[in-house]
Every structure is written in C-alpha cells, then in structure tokens.
C-alpha atoms as a PDB file:
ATOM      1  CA  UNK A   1       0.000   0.000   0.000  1.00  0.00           C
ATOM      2  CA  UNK A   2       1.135   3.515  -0.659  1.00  0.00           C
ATOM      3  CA  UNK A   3       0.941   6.217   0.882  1.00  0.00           C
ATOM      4  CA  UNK A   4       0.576  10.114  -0.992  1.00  0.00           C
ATOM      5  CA  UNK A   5       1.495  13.697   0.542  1.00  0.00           C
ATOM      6  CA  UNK A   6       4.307  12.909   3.106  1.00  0.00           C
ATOM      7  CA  UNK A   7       7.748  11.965   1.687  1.00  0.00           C
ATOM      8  CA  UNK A   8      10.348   9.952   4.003  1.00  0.00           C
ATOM      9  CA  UNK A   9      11.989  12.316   5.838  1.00  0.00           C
ATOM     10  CA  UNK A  10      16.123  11.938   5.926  1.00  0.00           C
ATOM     11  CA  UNK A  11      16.465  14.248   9.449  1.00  0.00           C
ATOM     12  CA  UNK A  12      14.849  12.360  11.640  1.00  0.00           C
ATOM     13  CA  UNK A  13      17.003  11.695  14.584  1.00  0.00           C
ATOM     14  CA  UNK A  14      17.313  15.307  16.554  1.00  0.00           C
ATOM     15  CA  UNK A  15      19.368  16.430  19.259  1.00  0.00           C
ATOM     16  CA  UNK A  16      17.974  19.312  21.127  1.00  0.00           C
ATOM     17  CA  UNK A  17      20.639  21.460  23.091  1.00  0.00           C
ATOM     18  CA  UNK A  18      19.094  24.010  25.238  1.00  0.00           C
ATOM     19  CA  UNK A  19      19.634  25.046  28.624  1.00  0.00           C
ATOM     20  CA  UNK A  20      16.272  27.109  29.518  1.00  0.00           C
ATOM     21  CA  UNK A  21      13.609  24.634  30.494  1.00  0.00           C
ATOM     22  CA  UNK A  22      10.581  25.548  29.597  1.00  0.00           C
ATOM     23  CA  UNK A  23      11.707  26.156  25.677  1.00  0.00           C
ATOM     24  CA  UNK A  24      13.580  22.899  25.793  1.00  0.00           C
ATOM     25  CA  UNK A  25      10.198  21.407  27.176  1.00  0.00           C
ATOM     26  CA  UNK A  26       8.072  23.171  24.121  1.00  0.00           C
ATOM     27  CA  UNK A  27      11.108  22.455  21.739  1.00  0.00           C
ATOM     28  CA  UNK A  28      10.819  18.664  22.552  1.00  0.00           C
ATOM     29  CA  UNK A  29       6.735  18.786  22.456  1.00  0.00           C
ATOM     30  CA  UNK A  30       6.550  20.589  19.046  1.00  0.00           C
ATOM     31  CA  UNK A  31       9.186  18.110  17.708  1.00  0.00           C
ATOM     32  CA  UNK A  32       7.548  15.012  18.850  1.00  0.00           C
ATOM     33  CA  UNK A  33       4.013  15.928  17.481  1.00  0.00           C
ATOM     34  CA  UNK A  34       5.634  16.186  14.323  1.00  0.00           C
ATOM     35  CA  UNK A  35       6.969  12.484  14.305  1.00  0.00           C
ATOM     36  CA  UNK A  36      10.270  13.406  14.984  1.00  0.00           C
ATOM     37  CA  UNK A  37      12.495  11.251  17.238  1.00  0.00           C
ATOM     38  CA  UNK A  38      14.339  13.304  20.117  1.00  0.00           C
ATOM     39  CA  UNK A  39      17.083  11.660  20.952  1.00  0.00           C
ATOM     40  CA  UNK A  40      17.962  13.494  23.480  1.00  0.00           C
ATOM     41  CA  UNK A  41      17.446  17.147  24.962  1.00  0.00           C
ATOM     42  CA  UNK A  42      20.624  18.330  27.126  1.00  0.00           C
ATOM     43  CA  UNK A  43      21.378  21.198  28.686  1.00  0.00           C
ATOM     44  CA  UNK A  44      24.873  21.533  28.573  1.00  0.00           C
ATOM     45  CA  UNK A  45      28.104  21.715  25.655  1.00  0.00           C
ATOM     46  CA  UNK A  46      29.793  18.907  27.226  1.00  0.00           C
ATOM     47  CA  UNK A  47      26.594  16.639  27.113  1.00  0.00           C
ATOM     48  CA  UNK A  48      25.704  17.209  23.701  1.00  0.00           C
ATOM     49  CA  UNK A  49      29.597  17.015  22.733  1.00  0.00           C
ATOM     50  CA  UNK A  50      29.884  13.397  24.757  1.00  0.00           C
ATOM     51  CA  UNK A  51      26.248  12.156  22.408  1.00  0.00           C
ATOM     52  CA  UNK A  52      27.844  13.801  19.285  1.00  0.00           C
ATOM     53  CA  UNK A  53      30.958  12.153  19.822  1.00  0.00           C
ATOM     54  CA  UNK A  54      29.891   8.757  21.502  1.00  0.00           C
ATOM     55  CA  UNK A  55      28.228   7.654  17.814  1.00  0.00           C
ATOM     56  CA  UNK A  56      24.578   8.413  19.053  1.00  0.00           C
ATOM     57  CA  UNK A  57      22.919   8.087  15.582  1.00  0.00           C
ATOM     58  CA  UNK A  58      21.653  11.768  14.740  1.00  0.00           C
ATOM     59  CA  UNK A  59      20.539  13.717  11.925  1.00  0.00           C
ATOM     60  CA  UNK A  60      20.194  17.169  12.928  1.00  0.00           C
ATOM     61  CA  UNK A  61      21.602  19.101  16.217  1.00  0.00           C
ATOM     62  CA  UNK A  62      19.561  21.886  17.112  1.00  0.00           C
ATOM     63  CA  UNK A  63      21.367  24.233  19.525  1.00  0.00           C
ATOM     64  CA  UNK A  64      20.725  27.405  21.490  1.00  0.00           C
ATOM     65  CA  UNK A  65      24.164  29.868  20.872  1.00  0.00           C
ATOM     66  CA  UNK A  66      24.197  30.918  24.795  1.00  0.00           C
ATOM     67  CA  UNK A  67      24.116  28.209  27.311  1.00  0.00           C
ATOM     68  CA  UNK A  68      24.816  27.461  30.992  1.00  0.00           C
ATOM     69  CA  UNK A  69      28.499  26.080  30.475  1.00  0.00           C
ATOM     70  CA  UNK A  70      29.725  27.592  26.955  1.00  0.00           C
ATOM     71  CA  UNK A  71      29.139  28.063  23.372  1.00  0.00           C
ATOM     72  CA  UNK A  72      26.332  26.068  21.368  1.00  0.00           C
ATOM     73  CA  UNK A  73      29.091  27.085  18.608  1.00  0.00           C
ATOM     74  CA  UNK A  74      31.529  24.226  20.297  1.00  0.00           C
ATOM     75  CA  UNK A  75      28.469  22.010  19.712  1.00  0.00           C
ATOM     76  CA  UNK A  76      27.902  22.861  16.375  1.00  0.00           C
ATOM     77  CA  UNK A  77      32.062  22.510  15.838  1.00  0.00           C
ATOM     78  CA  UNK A  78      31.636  18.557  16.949  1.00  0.00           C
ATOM     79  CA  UNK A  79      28.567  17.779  14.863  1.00  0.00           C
ATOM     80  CA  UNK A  80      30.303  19.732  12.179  1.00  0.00           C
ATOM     81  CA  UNK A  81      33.540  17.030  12.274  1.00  0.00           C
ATOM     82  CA  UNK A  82      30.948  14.591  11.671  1.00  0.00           C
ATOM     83  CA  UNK A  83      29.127  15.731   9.195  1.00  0.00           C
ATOM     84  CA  UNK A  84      25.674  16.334  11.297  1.00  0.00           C
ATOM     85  CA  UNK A  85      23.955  19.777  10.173  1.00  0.00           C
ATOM     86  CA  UNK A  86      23.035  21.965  12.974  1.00  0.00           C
ATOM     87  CA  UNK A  87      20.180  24.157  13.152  1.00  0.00           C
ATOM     88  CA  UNK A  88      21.115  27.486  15.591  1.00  0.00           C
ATOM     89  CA  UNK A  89      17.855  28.491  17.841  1.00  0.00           C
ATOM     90  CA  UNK A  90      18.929  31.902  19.928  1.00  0.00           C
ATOM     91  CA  UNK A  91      18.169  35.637  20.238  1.00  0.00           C
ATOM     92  CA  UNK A  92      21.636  35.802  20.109  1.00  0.00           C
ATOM     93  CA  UNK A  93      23.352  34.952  16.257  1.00  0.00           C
ATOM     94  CA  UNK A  94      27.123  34.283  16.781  1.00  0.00           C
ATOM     95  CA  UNK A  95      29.351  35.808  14.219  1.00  0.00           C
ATOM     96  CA  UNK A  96      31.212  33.788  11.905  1.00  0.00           C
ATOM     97  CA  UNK A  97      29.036  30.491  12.226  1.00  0.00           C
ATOM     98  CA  UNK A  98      27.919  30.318   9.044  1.00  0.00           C
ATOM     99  CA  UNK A  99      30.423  27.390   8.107  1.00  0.00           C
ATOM    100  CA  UNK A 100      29.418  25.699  10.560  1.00  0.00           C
ATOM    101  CA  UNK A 101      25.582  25.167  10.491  1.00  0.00           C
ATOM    102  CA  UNK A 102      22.491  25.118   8.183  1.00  0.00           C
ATOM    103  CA  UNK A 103      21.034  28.271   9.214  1.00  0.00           C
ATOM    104  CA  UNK A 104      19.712  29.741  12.100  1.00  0.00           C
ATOM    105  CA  UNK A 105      16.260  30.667  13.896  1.00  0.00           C
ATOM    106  CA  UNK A 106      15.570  33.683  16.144  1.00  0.00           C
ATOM    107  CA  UNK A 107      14.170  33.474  19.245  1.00  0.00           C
ATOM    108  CA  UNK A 108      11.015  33.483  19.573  1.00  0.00           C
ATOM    109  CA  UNK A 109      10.044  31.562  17.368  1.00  0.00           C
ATOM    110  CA  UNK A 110       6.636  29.270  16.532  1.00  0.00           C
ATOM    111  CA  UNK A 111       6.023  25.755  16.301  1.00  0.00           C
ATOM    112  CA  UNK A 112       5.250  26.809  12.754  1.00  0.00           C
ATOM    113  CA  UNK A 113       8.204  28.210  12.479  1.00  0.00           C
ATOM    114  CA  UNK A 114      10.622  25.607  13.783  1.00  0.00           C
ATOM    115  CA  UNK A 115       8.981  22.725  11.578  1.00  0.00           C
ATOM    116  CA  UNK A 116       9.310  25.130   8.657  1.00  0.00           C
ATOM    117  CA  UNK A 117      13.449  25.752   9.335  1.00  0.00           C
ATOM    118  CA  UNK A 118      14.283  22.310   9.495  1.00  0.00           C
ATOM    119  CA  UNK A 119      11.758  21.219   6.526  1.00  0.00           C
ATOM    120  CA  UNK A 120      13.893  24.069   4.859  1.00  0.00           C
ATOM    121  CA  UNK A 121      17.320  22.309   6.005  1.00  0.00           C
ATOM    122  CA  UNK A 122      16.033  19.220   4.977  1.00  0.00           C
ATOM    123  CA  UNK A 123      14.983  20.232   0.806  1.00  0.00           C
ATOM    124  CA  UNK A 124      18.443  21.946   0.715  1.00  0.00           C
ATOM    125  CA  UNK A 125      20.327  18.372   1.496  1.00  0.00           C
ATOM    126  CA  UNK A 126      18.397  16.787  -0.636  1.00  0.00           C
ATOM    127  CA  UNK A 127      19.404  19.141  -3.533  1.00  0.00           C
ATOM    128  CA  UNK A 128      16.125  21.193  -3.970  1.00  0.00           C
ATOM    129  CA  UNK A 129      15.948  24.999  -3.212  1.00  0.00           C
ATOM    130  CA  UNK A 130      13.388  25.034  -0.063  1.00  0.00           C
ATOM    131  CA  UNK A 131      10.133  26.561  -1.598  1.00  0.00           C
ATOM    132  CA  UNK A 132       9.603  29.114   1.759  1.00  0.00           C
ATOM    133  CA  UNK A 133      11.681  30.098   4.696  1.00  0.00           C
ATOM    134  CA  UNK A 134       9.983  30.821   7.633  1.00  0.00           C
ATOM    135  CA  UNK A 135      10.216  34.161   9.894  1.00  0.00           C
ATOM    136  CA  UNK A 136      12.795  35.173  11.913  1.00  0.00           C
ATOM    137  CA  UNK A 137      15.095  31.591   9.840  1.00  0.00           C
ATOM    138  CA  UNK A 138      18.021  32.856   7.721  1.00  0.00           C
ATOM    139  CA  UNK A 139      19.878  29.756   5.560  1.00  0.00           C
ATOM    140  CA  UNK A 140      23.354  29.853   5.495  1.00  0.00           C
ATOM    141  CA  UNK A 141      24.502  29.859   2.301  1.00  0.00           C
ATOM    142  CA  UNK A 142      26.942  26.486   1.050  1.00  0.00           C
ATOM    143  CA  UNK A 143      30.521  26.993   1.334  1.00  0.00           C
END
C-alpha cells in the first residue's frame, strides 16, 4: 500500500541542546508531534559534545548559541567534524558560524516556524531549493 502527501523524511534523529527549560520542554513537544524522534534534549556543551561524539545516531543538532556552560558554537564545531547539520535556535546569532551550520532561527520563534526551518534544512540536502523560509530563519549559504 502507498501512501501520498508525506515523503520519508532523511532528518529524523534530533538532538535538542538548550539550557532554559521551559523552551527545551516546548522544543521537545513541538518536535515530537511532528513524528520526529528526540534523541535526546541536554542542557549543557559537554553533554551534547559526549552524544555527538559517543556515535549516538543523529541527523540534525539543534542548539541554542548561549548556554549554561559555553558556546552552542563548540556544539555545532563537533557535529560539524561529523558531518551532522546543525540548526542554531537563539536571540543571540554568533558571528562567523555560518560554516558551521544550516542556518539559524531567532528566538522566539513558533512551532510553525521551527517545523518550517528544518523542513527548509532538509529540501536543501536533498538538492532542492526550499520553496519558503519561515520568519525570523536565515539559511546559510553552502561553502
């Protein structure tokens, strides 16, 4: 039997680095409505660096820039050595990033939003120009 209107999706797996609770809590809700798989929602760099690193299978980071114990940036550095895309989610956009992740979102963002940025990630990998960003996302462009 077949199934029509939802492709397979490639980024599946998702990391979700972000040390405020409650958006980590809405992050992880919005996420697994969609029928993504969260495989794991961490608070600090040297968690999401020890997952990264340890071979956890994962398909897209997403990471806040500011958090409790250092740099989302020295998150996205690690998935970047491995070929994971990251996806930056802050009110704050580091300088000088834009090698090292897909794009980023500004806080505060939407559900709408969010599903929309990484749908956006996702057309890009697979070699199609994503039809619509959403607000407040900016794509990096491909080195």
């Amino acid at each position: 039997m077949k199934f029509f209107g939802r492709k397979k999706r490639q980024l599946v797996r998702l990391l979700v680095v972000e040390d405020e609770p409650l958006v980590a809590f809405d992050t992880e809700h919005v996420l697994s409505d969609a029928d993504y798989e969260v495989v794991g929602t961490v608070d600090r760099v040297s968690k999401a660096i020890t997952l990264i690193e340890g071979g956890t299978a994962i398909d897209l980071v997403l990471a806040d820039v500011q958090l409790a114990d250092g740099s989302g940036v020295d998150v996205a550095r690690a998935a970047h050595e491995r070929d994971i895309p990251v996806l930056f989610l802050t009110g704050t956009p580091p300088d000088g990033v834009e090698n090292l992740a897909e794009g980023i979102l500004m806080k505060p963002y939407g559900a709408r939003d969010l599903l929309g940025a990484i749908a956006a990630i996702e057309e890009r990998r697979t070699g199609k120009a994503p039809s619509r960003l959403p607000a407040g996302f900016r794509l990096f462009a491909r080195a």
